[in-house]
Protein backbone atom coordinates (compact mmCIF):
# COMPACT_ATOMS: atom_id res chain seq x y z
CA UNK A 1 34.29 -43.29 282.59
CA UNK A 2 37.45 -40.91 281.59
CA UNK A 3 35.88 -37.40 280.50
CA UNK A 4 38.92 -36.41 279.18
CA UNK A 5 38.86 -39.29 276.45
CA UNK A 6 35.13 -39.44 276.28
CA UNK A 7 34.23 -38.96 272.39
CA UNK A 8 31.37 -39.54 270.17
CA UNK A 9 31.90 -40.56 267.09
CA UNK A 10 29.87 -41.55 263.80
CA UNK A 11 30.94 -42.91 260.54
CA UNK A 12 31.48 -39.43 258.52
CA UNK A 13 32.77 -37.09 261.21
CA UNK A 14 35.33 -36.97 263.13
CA UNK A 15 35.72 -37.89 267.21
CA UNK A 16 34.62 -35.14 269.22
CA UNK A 17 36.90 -34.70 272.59
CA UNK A 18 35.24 -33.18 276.00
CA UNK A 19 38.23 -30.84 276.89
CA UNK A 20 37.34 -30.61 280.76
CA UNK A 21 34.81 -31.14 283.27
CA UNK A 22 33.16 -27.76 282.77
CA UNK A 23 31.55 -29.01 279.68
CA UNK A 24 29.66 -31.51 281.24
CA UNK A 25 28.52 -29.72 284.21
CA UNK A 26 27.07 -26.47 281.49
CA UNK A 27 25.68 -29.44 279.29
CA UNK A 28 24.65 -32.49 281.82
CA UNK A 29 22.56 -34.11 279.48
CA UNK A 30 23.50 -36.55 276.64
CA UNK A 31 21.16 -34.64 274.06
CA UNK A 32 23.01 -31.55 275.48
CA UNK A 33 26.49 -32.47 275.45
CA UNK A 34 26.20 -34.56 272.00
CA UNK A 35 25.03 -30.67 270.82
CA UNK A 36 27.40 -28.68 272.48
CA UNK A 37 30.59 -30.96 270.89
CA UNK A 38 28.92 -31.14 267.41
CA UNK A 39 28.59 -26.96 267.75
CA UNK A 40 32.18 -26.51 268.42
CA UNK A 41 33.63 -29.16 266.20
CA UNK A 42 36.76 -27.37 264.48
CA UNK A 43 36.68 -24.77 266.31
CA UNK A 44 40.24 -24.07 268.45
CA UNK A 45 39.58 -22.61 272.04
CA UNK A 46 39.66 -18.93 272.56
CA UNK A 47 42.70 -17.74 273.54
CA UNK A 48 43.46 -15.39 276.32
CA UNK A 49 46.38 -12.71 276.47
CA UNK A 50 48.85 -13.91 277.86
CA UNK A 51 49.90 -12.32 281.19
CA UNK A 52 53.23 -10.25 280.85
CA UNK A 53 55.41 -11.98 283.61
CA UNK A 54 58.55 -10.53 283.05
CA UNK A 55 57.32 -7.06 282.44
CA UNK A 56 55.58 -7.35 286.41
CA UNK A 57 58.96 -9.04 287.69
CA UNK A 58 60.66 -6.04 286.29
CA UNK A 59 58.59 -3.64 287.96
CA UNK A 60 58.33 -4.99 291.40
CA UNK A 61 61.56 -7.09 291.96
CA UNK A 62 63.94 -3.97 292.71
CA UNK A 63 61.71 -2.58 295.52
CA UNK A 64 60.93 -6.05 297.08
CA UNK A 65 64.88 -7.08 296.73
CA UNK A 66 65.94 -3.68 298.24
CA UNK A 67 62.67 -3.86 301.05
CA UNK A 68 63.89 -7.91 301.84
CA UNK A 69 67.89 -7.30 301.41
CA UNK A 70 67.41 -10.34 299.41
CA UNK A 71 70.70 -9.47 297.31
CA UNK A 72 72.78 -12.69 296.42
CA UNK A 73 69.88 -14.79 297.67
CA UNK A 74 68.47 -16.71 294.68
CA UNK A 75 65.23 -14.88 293.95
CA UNK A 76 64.39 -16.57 290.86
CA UNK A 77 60.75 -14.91 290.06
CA UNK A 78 58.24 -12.05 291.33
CA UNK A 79 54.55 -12.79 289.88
CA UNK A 80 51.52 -11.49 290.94
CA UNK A 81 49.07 -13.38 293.30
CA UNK A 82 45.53 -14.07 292.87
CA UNK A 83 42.45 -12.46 294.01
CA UNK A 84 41.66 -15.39 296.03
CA UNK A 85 45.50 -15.65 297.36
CA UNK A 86 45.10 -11.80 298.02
CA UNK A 87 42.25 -12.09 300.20
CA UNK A 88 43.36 -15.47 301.82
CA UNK A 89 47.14 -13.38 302.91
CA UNK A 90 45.01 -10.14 304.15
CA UNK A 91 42.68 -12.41 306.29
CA UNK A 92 45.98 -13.98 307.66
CA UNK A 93 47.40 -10.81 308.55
CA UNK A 94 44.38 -9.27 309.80
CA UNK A 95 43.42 -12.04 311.79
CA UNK A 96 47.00 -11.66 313.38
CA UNK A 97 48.02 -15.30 311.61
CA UNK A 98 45.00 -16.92 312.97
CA UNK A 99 43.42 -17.38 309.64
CA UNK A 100 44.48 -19.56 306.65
CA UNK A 101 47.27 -21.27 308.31
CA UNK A 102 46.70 -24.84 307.64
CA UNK A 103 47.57 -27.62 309.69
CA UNK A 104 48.27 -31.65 308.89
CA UNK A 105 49.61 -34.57 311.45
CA UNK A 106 51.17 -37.52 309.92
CA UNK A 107 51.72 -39.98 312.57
CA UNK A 108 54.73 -41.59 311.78
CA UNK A 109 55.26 -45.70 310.88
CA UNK A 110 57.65 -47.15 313.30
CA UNK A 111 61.01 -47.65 312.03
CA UNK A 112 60.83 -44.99 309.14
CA UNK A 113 64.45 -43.21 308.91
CA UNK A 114 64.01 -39.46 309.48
CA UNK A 115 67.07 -38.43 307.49
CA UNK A 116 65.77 -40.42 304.30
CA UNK A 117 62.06 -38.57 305.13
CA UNK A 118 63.69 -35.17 305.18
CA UNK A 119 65.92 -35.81 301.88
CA UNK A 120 62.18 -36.56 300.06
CA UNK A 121 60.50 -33.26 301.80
CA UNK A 122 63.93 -31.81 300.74
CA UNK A 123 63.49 -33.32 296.94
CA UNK A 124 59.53 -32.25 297.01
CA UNK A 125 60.49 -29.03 297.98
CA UNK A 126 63.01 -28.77 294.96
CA UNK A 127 60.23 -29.48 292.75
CA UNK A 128 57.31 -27.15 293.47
CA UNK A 129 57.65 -23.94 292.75
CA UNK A 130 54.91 -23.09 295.49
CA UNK A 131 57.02 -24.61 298.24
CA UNK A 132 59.67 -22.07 297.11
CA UNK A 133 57.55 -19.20 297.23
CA UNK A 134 56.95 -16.61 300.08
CA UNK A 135 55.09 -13.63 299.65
CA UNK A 136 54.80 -9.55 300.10
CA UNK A 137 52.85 -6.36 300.10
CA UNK A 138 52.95 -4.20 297.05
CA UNK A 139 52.13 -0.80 295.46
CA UNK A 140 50.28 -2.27 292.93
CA UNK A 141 45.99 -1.34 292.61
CA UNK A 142 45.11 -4.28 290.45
CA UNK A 143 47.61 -7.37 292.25
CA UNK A 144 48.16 -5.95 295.80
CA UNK A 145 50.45 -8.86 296.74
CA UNK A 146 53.24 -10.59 295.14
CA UNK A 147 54.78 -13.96 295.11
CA UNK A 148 58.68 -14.17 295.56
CA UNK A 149 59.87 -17.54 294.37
CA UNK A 150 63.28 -18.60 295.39
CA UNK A 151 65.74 -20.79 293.42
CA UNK A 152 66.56 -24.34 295.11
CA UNK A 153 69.18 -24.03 297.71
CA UNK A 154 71.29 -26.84 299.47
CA UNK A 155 69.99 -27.91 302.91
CA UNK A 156 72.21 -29.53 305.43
CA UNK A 157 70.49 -29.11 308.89
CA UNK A 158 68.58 -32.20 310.10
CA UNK A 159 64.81 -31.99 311.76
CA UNK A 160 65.19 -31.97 315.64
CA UNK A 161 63.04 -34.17 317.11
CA UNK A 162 61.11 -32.96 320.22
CA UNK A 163 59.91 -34.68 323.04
CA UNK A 164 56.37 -33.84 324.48
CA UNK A 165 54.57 -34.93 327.80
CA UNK A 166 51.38 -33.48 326.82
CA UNK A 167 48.18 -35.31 325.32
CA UNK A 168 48.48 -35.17 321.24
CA UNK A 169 45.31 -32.69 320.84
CA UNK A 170 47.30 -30.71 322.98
CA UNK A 171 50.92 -31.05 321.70
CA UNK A 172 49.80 -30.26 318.88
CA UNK A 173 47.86 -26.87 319.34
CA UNK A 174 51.01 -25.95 320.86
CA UNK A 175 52.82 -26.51 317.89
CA UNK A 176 50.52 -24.70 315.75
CA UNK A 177 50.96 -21.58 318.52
CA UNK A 178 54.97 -21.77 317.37
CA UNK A 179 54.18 -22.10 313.54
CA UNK A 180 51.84 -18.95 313.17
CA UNK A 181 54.28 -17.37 315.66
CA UNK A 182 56.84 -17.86 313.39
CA UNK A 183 55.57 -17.49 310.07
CA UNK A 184 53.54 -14.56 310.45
CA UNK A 185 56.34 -12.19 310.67
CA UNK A 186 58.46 -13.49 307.88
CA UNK A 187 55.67 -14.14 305.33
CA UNK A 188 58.34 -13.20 302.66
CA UNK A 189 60.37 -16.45 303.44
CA UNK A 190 58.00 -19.87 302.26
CA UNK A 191 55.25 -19.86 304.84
CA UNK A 192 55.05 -23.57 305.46
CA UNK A 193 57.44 -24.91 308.96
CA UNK A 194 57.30 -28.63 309.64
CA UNK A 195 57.93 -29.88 312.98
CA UNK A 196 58.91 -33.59 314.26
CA UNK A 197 57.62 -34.87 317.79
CA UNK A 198 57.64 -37.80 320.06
CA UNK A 199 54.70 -39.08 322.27
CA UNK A 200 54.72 -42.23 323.87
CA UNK A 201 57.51 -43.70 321.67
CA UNK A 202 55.02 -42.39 318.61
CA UNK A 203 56.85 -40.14 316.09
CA UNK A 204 54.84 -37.61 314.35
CA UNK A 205 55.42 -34.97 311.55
CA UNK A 206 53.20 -31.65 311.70
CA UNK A 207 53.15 -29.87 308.74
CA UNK A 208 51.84 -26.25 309.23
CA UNK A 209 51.45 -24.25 305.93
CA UNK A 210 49.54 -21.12 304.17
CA UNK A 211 46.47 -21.96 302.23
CA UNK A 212 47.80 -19.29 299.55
CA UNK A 213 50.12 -21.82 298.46
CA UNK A 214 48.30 -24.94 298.25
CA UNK A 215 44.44 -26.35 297.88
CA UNK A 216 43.05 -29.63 298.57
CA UNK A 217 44.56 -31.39 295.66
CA UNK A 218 48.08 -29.86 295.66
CA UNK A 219 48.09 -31.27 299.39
CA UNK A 220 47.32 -34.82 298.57
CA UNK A 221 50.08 -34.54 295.80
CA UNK A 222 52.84 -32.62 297.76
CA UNK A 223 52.46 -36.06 300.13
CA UNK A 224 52.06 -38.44 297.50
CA UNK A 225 55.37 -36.87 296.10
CA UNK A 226 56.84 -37.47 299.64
CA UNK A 227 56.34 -40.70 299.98
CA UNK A 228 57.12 -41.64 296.33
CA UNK A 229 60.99 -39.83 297.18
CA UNK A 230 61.02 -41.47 300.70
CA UNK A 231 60.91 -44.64 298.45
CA UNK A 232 63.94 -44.20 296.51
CA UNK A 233 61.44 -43.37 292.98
CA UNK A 234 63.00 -40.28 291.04
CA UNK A 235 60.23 -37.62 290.77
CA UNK A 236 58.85 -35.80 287.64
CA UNK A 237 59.38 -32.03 287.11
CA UNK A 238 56.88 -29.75 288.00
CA UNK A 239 54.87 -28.11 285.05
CA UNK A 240 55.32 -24.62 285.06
CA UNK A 241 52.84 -22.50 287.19
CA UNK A 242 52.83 -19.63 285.17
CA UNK A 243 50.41 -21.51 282.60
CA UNK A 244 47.50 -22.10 285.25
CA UNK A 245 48.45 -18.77 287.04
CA UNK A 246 48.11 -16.83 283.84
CA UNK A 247 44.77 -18.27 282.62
CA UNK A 248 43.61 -17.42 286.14
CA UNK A 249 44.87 -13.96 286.00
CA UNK A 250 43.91 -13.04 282.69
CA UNK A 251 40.15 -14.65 283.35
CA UNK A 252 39.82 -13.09 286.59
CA UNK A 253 40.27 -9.25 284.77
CA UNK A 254 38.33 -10.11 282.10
CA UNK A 255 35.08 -8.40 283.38
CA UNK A 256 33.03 -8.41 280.19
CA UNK A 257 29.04 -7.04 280.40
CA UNK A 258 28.14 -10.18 280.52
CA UNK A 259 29.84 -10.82 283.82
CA UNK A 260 28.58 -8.20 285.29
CA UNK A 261 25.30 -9.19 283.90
CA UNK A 262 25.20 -12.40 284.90
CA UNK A 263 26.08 -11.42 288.87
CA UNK A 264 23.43 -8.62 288.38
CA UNK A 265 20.57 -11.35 287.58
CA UNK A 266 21.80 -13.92 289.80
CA UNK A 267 21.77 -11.61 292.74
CA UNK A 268 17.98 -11.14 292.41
CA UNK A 269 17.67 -14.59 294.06
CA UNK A 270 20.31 -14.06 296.75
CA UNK A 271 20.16 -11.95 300.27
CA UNK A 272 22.23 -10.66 303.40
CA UNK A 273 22.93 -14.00 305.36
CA UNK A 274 24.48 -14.29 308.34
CA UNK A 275 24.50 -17.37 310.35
CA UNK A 276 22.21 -16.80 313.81
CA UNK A 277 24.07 -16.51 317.71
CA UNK A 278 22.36 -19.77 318.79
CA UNK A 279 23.85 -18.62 322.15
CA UNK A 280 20.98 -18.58 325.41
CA UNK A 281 23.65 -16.09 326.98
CA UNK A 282 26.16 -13.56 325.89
CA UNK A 283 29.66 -14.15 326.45
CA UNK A 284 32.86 -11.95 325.80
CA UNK A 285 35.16 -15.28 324.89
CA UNK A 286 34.78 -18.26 322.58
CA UNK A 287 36.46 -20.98 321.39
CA UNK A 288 36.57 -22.81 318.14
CA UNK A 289 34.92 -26.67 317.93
CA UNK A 290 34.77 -29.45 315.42
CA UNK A 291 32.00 -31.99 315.54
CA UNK A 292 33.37 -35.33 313.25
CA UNK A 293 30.16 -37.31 312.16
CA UNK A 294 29.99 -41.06 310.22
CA UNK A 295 27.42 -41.29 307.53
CA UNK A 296 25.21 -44.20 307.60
CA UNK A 297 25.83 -44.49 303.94
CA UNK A 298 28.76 -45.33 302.52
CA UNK A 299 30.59 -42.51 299.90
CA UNK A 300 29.62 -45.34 296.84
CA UNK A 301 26.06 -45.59 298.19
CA UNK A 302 25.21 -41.92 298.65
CA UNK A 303 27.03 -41.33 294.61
CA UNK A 304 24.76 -43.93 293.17
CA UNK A 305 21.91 -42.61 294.71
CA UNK A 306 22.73 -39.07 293.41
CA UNK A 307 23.26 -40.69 290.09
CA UNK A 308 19.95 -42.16 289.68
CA UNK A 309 18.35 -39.17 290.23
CA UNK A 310 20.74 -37.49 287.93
CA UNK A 311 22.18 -34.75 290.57
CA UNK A 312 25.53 -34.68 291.65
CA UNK A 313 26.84 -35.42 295.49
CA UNK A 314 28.11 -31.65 295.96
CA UNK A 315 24.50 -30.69 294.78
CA UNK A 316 22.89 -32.47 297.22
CA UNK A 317 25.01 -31.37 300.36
CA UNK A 318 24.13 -27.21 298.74
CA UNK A 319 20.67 -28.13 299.10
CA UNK A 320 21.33 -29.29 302.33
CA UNK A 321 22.78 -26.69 303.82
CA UNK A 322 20.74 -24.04 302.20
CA UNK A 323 17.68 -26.08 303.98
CA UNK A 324 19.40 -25.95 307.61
CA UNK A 325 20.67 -22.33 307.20
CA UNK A 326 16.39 -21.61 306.19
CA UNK A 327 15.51 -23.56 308.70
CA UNK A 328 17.44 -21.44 311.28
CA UNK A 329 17.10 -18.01 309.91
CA UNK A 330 13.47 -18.54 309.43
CA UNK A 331 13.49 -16.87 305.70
CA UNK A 332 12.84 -18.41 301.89
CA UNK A 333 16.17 -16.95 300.12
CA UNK A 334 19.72 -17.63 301.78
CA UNK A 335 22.86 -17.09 300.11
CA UNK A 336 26.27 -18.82 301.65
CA UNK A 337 29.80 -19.31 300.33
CA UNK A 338 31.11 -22.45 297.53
CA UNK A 339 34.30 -23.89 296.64
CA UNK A 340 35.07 -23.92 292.67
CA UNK A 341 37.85 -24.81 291.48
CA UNK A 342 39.82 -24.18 288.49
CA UNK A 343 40.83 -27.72 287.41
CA UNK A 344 37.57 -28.05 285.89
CA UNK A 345 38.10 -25.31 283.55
CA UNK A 346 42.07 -25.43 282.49
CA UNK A 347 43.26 -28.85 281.27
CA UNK A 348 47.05 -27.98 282.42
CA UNK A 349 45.54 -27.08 285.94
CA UNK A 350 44.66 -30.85 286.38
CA UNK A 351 48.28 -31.37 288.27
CA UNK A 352 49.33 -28.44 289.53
CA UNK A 353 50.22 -27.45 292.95
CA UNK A 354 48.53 -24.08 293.36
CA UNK A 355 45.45 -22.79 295.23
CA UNK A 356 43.21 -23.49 291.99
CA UNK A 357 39.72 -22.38 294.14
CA UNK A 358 37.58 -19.61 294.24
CA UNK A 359 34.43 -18.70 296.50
CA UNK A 360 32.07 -17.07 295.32
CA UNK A 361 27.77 -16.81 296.68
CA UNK A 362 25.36 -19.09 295.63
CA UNK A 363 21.71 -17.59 296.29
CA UNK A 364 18.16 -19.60 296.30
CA UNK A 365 14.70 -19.08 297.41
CA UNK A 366 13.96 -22.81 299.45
CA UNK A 367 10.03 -22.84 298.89
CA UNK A 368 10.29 -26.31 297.10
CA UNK A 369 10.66 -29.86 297.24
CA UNK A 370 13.94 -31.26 297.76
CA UNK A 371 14.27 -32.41 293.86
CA UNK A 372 13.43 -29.04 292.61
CA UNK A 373 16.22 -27.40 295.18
CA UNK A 374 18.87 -29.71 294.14
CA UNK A 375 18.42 -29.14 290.57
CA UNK A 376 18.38 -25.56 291.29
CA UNK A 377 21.99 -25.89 292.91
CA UNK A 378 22.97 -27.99 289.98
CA UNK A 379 21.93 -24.62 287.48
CA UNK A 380 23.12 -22.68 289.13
CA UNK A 381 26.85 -24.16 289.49
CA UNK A 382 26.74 -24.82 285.94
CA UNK A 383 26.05 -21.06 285.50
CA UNK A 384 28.76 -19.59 287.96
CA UNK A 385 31.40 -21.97 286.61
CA UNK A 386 31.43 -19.61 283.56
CA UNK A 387 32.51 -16.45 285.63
CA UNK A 388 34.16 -18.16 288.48
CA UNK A 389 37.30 -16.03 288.28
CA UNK A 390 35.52 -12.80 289.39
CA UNK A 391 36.73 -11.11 292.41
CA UNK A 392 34.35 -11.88 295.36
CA UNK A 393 34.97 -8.18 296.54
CA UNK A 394 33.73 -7.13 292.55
CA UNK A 395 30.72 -9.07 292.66
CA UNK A 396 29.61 -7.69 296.18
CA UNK A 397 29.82 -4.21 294.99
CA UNK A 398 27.95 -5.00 291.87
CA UNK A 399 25.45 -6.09 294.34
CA UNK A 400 25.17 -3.64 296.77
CA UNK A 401 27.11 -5.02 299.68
CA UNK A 402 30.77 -3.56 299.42
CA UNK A 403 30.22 -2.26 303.28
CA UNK A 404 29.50 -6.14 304.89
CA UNK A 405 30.34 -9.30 303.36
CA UNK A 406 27.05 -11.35 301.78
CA UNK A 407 27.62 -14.17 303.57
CA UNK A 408 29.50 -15.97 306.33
CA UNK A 409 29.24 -19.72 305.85
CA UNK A 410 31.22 -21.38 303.27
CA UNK A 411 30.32 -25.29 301.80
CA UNK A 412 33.64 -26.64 300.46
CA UNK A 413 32.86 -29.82 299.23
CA UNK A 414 36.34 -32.30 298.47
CA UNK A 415 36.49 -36.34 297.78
CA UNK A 416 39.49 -37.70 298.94
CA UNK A 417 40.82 -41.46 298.42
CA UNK A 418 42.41 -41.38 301.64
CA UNK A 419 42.38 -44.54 302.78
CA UNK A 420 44.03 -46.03 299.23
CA UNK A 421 47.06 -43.26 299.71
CA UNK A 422 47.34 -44.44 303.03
CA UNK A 423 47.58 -48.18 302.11
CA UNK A 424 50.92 -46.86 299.90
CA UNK A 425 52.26 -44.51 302.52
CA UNK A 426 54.48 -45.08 305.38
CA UNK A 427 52.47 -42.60 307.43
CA UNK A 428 48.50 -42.21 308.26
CA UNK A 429 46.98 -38.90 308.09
CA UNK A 430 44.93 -38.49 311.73
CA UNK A 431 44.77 -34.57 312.02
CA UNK A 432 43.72 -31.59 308.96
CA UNK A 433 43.09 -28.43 309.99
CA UNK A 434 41.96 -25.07 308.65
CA UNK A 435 40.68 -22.54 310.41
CA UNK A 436 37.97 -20.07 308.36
CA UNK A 437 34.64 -19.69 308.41
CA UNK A 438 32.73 -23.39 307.92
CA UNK A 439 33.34 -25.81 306.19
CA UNK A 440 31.67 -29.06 305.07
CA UNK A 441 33.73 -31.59 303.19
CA UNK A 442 33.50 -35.47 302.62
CA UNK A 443 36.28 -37.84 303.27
CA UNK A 444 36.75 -41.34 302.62
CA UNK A 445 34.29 -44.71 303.94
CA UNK A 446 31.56 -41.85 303.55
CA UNK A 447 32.20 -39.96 306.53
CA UNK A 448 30.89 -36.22 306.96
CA UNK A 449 32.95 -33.70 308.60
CA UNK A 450 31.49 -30.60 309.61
CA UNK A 451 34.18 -27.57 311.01
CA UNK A 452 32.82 -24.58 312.55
């Protein structure tokens, strides 16, 4: 079923369109929804102010030009970043690059023709403005970094392609080593770096690239685009950025009493968690693991289950982990990190290549069945949606905890078709890596990942 043309309709009114998913998920019922859509019949959408783009470019671009010596070199734009960007580039740099830097492996189909691969990247590159962008520091106390986008420029240098005697797990740590190394100190030049190796006559492509400019989504499209160019296929301009970007913006300063209210009366239900050292012995080093696990179930099977109970998938796996992290911690209320996104909420966000996510707590007390704690997670995502674009760092401090963070584990939760996209591309996907705090996401044929 298509939400977006979903419409009821009767013989003496006119059809009533669900603009976007966060309609549904504030009104999951029939009765609800049917009410909701006959309650806002005629009326237009409430428009936000629209973000003053060239009056920020004006301020900032002179400094960051003279600060860059990026005279003559094609900056086309300076825009403000984010709060989530702003957090994801000061864990980066604080980390020393360790951080945020994500990581994907394409291993290569034999006979593909790396100077037709690097003309697509080249073409994909041309057409998202992300791709384009690096970023900076600023002076600024509401935006404290900036995006520096940089027009299209002519590339004539071909990928080398390097040779490596080591296993692949370890081939390509080392290349990730050489990416953060050097990204890290030119973050103002676009902090992605692709590299192209050879084991065992097997050609790979590593693609190492900051989470500020890309989420889940953008990911799958930037490839999709890839291999569409790598085809011969013409692709379709980008939509501008600036639209998403300035609903975000504009939502995210928007902190109305009710905001603030909202945050107040959630937090009664939510409390200091840190994940537990499950360590027998104390040790001064450590090293980061991932554990891959295969569901029993299949994705389809595990949906339709959720469906006849009427809860949602992503509900389910909250409940989950709010159960192991009780379990461990030995208390009733635990509060841990999720994954929103904006696509949900902005129609023209649907397609874009941006980081369209925010984290933000979910608290609950688990002193109930299993039913009753998943419909609780269902609530309360409904709820939160609403005032998703609230700075994490403003709704600690309207909590009380502006010294220590909340929490420390975050459940992103992310469907991918993989295995389709990799029926149409001459490349299979066989390594994704982020490195931050946890994260639980499920892929394709059902399978659970859990990263640590």
């Amino acid at each position: 079923m298509c939400l977006q043309r979903m419409c009821f309709r009767s013989s003496d009114i006119k059809p009533l369109k669900i603009r976007t998913l966060t309609d549904v998920q504030q009104n999951p019922s029939v009765a609800g929804l049917a009410s909701f859509l006959s309650n806002n019949r005629g009326q237009k959408n409430s428009k936000l102010l629209e973000f003053d783009f060239a009056a920020f470019d004006e301020v900032h671009r002179s400094l960051l030009t003279s600060k860059f010596n990026l005279f003559g070199s094609g900056l086309r734009a300076v825009r403000p970043c984010t709060a989530v960007q702003s957090g994801m580039l000061a864990k980066f740099l604080n980390s020393d690059g360790k951080l945020y830097l994500a990581h994907a492996v394409l291993k290569l189909d034999r006979g593909i023709q790396l100077d037709r691969l690097e003309n697509a990247w080249d073409s994909v590159v041309d057409k998202y403005t992300m791709l384009r962008t690096g970023f900076s520091s600023i002076n600024d106390r509401q935006h404290p970094f900036a995006m520096l986008e940089y027009e299209p420029e002519k590339r004539h240098s071909s990928w080398p392609v390097l040779s490596s005697r080591l296993p692949l797990e370890q081939a390509t740590k080392e290349f990730k080593e050489k990416a953060r190394e050097a990204v890290l100190p030119r973050l103002n030049e676009p902090p992605w770096r692709i590299t192209i190796f050879e084991i065992e006559n097997n050609q790979y492509f590593h693609l190492s690239i900051l989470h500020a400019l890309f989420d889940a989504q953008s990911l799958r499209r930037i490839l999709s685009d890839l291999a569409t160019s790598y085809s011969g296929h013409h692709l379709q301009p980008e939509d501008s950025v600036e639209s998403v970007l300035g609903s975000i913006l504009q939502s995210s300063v928007e902190q109305k009493d009710s905001t603030k209210l909202f945050w107040e009366s959630a937090g009664q239900n939510m409390s200091l968690t840190e994940f537990p050292n499950l360590c027998t012995s104390r040790s001064n080093g450590g090293k980061r693991l991932t554990r891959v696990l295969d569901c029993s179930w299949s994705r389809k099977q595990l949906e339709e289950s959720c469906r006849q109970e009427g809860v949602t998938l992503s509900a389910a796996g909250q409940a989950a982990w709010a159960r192991i992290l009780s379990a461990y911690l030995g208390q009733d209320a635990v509060t841990f990190g999720a994954v929103f996104t904006a696509r949900t909420t902005f129609e023209h966000a649907q397609d874009s290549v941006f980081p369209c996510v925010a984290t933000l707590p979910i608290g609950c007390r688990t002193r109930s069945s299993n039913g009753e704690l998943v419909r609780t997670m269902m609530e309360a995502n409904s709820q939160v949606v609403k005032h998703q674009f609230t700075p994490l760092k403003q709704i600690q401090r309207w909590l009380g905890y502006s010294q220590r963070p909340l929490f420390d584990t975050i459940f992103a939760f992310q469907k991918h078709d993989l295995e389709k996209a990799e029926e149409e591309h001459p490349w299979q996907l066989i390594d994704e890596d982020v490195e931050v705090d946890v994260s639980l996401y499920e892929r394709y044929k059902g399978q659970i990942t859990d990263r640590a």
